[in-house]
N, C-alpha and C. Protein backbone atom coordinates (compact mmCIF):
# COMPACT_ATOMS: atom_id res chain seq x y z
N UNK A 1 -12.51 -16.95 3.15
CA UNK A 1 -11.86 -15.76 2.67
C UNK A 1 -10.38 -15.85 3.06
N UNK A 2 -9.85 -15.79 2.22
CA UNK A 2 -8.28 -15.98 2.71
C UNK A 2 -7.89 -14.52 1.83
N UNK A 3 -7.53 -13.61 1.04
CA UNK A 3 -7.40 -12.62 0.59
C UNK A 3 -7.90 -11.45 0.74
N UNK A 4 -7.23 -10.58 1.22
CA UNK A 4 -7.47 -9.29 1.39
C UNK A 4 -7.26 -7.65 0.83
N UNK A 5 -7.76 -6.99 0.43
CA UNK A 5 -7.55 -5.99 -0.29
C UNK A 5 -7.71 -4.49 0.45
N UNK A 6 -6.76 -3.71 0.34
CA UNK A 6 -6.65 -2.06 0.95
C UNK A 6 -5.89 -1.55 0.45
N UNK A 7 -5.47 0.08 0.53
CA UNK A 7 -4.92 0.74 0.51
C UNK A 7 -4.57 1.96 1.20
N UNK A 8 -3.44 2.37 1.15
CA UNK A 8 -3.17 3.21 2.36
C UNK A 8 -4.04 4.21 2.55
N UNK A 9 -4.33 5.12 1.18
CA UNK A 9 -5.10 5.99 2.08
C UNK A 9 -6.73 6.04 2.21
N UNK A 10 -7.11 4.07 2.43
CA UNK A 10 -8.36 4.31 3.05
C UNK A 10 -8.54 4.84 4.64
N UNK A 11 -9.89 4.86 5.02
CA UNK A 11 -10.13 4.62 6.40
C UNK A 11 -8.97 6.30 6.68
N UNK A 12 -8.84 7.10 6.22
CA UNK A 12 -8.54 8.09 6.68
C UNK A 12 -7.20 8.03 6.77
N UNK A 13 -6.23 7.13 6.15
CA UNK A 13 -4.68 6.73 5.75
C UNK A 13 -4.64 5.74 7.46
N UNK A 14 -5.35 5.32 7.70
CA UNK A 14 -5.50 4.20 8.79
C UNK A 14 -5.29 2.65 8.57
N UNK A 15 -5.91 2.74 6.63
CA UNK A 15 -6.66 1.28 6.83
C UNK A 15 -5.37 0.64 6.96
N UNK A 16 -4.09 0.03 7.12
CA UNK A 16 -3.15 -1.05 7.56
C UNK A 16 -3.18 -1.07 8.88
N UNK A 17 -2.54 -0.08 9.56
CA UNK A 17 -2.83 -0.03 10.92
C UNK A 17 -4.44 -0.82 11.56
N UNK A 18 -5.37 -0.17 11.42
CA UNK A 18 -6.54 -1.14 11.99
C UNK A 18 -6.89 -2.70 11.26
N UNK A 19 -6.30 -2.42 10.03
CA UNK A 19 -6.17 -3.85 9.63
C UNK A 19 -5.84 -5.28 10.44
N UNK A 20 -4.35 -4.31 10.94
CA UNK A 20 -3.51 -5.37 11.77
C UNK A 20 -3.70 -5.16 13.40
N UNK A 21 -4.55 -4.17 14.01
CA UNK A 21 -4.99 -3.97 14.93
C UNK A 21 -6.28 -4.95 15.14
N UNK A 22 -7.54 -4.99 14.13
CA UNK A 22 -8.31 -5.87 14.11
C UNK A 22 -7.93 -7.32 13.50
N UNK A 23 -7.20 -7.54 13.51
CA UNK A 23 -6.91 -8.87 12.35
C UNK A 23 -5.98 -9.71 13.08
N UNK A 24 -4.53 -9.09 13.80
CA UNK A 24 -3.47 -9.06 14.39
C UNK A 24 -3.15 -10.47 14.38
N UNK A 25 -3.11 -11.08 14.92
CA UNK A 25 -2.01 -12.67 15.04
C UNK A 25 -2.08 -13.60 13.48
N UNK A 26 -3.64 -12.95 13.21
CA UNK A 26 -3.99 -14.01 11.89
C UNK A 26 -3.51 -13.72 10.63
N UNK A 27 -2.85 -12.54 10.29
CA UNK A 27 -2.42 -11.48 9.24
C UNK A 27 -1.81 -12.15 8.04
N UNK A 28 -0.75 -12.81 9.10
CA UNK A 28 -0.39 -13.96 8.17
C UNK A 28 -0.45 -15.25 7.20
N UNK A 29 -2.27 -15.58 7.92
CA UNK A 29 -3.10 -16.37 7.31
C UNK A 29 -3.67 -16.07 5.72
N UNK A 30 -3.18 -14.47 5.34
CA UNK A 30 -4.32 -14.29 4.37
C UNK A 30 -3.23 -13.24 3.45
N UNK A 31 -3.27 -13.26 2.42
CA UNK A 31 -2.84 -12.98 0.94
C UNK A 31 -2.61 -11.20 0.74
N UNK A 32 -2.09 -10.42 0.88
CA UNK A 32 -2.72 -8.98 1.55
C UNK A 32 -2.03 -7.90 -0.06
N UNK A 33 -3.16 -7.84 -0.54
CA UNK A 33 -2.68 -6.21 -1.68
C UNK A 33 -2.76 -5.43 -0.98
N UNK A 34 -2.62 -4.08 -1.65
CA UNK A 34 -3.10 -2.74 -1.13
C UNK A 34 -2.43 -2.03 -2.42
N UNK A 35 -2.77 -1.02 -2.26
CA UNK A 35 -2.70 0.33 -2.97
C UNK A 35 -1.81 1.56 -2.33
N UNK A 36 -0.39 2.04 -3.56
CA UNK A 36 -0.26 3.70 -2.68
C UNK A 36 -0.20 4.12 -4.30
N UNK A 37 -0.28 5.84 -3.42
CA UNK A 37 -0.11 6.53 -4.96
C UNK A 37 -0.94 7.68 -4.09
N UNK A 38 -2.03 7.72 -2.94
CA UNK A 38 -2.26 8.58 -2.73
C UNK A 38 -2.12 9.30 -1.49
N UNK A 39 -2.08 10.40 -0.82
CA UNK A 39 -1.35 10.66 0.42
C UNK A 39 -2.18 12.40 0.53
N UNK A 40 -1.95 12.60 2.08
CA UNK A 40 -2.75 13.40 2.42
C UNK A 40 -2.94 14.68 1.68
N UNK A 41 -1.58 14.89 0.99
CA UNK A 41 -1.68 16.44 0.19
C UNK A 41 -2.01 15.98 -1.38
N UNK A 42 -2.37 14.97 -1.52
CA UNK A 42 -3.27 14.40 -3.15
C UNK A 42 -2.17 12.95 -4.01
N UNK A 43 -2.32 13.15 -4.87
CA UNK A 43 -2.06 11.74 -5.66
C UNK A 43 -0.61 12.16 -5.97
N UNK A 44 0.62 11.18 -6.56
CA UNK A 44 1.49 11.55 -6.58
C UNK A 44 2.29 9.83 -6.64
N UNK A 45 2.92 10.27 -8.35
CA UNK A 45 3.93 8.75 -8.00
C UNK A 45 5.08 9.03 -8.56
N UNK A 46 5.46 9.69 -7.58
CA UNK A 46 7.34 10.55 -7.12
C UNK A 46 7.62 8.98 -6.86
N UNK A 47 8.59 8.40 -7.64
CA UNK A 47 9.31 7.06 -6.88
C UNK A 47 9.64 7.23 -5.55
N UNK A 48 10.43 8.20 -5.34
CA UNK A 48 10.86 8.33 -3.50
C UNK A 48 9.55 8.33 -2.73
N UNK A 49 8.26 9.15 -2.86
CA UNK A 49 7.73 8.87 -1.86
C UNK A 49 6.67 7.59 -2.17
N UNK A 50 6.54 6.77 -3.42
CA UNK A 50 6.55 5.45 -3.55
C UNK A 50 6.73 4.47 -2.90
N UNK A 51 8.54 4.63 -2.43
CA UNK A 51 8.93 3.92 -1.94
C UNK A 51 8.93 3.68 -0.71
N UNK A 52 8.70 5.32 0.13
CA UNK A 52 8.69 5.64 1.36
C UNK A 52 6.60 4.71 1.79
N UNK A 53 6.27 4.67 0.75
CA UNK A 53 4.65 4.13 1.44
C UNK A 53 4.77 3.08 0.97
N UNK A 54 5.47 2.39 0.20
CA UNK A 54 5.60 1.00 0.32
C UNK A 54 6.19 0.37 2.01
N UNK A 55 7.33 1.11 2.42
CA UNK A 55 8.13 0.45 3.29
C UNK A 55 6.79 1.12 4.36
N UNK A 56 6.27 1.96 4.32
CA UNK A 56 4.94 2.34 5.00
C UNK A 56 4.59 1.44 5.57
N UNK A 57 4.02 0.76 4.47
CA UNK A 57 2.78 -0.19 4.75
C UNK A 57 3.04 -1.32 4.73
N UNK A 58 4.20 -1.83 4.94
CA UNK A 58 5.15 -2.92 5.34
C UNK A 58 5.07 -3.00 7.03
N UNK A 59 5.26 -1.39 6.83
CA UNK A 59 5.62 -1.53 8.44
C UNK A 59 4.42 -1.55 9.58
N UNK A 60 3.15 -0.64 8.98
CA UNK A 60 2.12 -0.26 9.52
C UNK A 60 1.04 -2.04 9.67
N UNK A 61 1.30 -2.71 8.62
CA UNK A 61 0.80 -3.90 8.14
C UNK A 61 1.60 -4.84 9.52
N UNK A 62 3.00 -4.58 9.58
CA UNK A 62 3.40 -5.70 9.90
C UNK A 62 3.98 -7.07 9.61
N UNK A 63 3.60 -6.51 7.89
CA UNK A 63 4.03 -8.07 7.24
C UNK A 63 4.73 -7.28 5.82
N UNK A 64 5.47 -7.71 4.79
CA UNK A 64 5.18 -7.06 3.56
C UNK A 64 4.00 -7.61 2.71
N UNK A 65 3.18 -6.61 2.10
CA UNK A 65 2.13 -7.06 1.39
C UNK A 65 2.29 -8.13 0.45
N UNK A 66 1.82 -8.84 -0.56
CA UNK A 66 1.69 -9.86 -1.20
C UNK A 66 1.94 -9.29 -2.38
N UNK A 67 1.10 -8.21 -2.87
CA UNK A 67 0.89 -7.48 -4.02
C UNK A 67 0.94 -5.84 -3.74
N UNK A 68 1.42 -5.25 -4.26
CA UNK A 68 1.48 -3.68 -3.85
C UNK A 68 0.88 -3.20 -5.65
N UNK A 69 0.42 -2.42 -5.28
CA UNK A 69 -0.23 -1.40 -6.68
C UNK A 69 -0.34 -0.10 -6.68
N UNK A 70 0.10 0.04 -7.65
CA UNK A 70 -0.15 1.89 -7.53
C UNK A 70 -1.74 2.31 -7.62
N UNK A 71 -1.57 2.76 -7.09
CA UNK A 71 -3.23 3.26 -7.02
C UNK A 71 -3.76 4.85 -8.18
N UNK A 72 -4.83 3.86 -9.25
CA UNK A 72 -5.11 4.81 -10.17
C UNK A 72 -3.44 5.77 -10.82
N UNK A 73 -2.99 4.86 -11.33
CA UNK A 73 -1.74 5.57 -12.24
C UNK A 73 -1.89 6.56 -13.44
N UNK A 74 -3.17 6.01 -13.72
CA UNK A 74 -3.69 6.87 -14.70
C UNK A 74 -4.19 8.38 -14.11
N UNK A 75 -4.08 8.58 -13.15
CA UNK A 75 -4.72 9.68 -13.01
C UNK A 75 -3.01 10.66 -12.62
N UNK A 76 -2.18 10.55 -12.58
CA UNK A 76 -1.37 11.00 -12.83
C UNK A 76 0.05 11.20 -14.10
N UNK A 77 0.09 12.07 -14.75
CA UNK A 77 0.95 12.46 -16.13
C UNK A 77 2.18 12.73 -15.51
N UNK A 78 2.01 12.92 -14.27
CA UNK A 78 3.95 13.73 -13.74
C UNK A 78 5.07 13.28 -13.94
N UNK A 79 4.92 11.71 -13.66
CA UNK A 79 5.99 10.78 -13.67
C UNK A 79 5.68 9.36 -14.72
N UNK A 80 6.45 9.32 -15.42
CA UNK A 80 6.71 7.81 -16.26
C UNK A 80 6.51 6.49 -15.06
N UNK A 81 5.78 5.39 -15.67
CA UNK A 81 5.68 4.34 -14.67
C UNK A 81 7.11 3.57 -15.26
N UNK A 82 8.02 2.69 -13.93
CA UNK A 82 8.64 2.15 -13.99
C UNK A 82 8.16 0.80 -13.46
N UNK A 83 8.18 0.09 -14.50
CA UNK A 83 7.54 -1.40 -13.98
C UNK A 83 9.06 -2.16 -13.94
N UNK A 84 8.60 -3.17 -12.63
CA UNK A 84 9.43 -3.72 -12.06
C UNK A 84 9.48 -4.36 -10.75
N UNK A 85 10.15 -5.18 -10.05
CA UNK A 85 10.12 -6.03 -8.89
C UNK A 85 10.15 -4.76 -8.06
N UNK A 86 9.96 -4.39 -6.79
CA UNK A 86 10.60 -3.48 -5.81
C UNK A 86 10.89 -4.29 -4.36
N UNK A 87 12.15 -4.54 -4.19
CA UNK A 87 12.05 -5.23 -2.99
C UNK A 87 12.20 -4.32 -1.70
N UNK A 88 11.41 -4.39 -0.52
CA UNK A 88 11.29 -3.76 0.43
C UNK A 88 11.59 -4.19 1.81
């Protein structure tokens, strides 16, 4: 298994943190997606706070992820998707 898949708000908006808590020195060994788009007060893909759980889970991870995804885009009409590189 070299690839890994999460998103922030599994595990109770934990799962990076115990990711890299259980995983820790090897993190770097393995390929890492994840998912934002959702957050404690519900779904939401406001670019700013996008961006704010990207650099999130950069930071919570420890590494920057490999692949970042919005999580279920479809379930939000609020905002137009802007596809594109995002560097973090």
């Amino acid at each position: 298994m070299t690839a890994l898949d999460t998103a922030y708000d599994y595990d109770h908006f934990a799962s990076h943190r115990t990711l890299r808590g259980v995983v820790g020195d090897l993190l770097p060994q393995f390929s890492i997606s994840t998912k934002i788009g959702y957050f404690p007060d519900g779904h939401d893909l406001d670019p700013v706070r996008l961006r704010r759980a990207a650099e999130r889970a950069a930071e919570d991870l420890g590494r920057v992820p490999n692949t970042l995804l919005l999580h279920n885009p479809e379930a939000s009409g609020t905002y137009p998707l802007i596809l594109g590189k995002v560097e973090i």
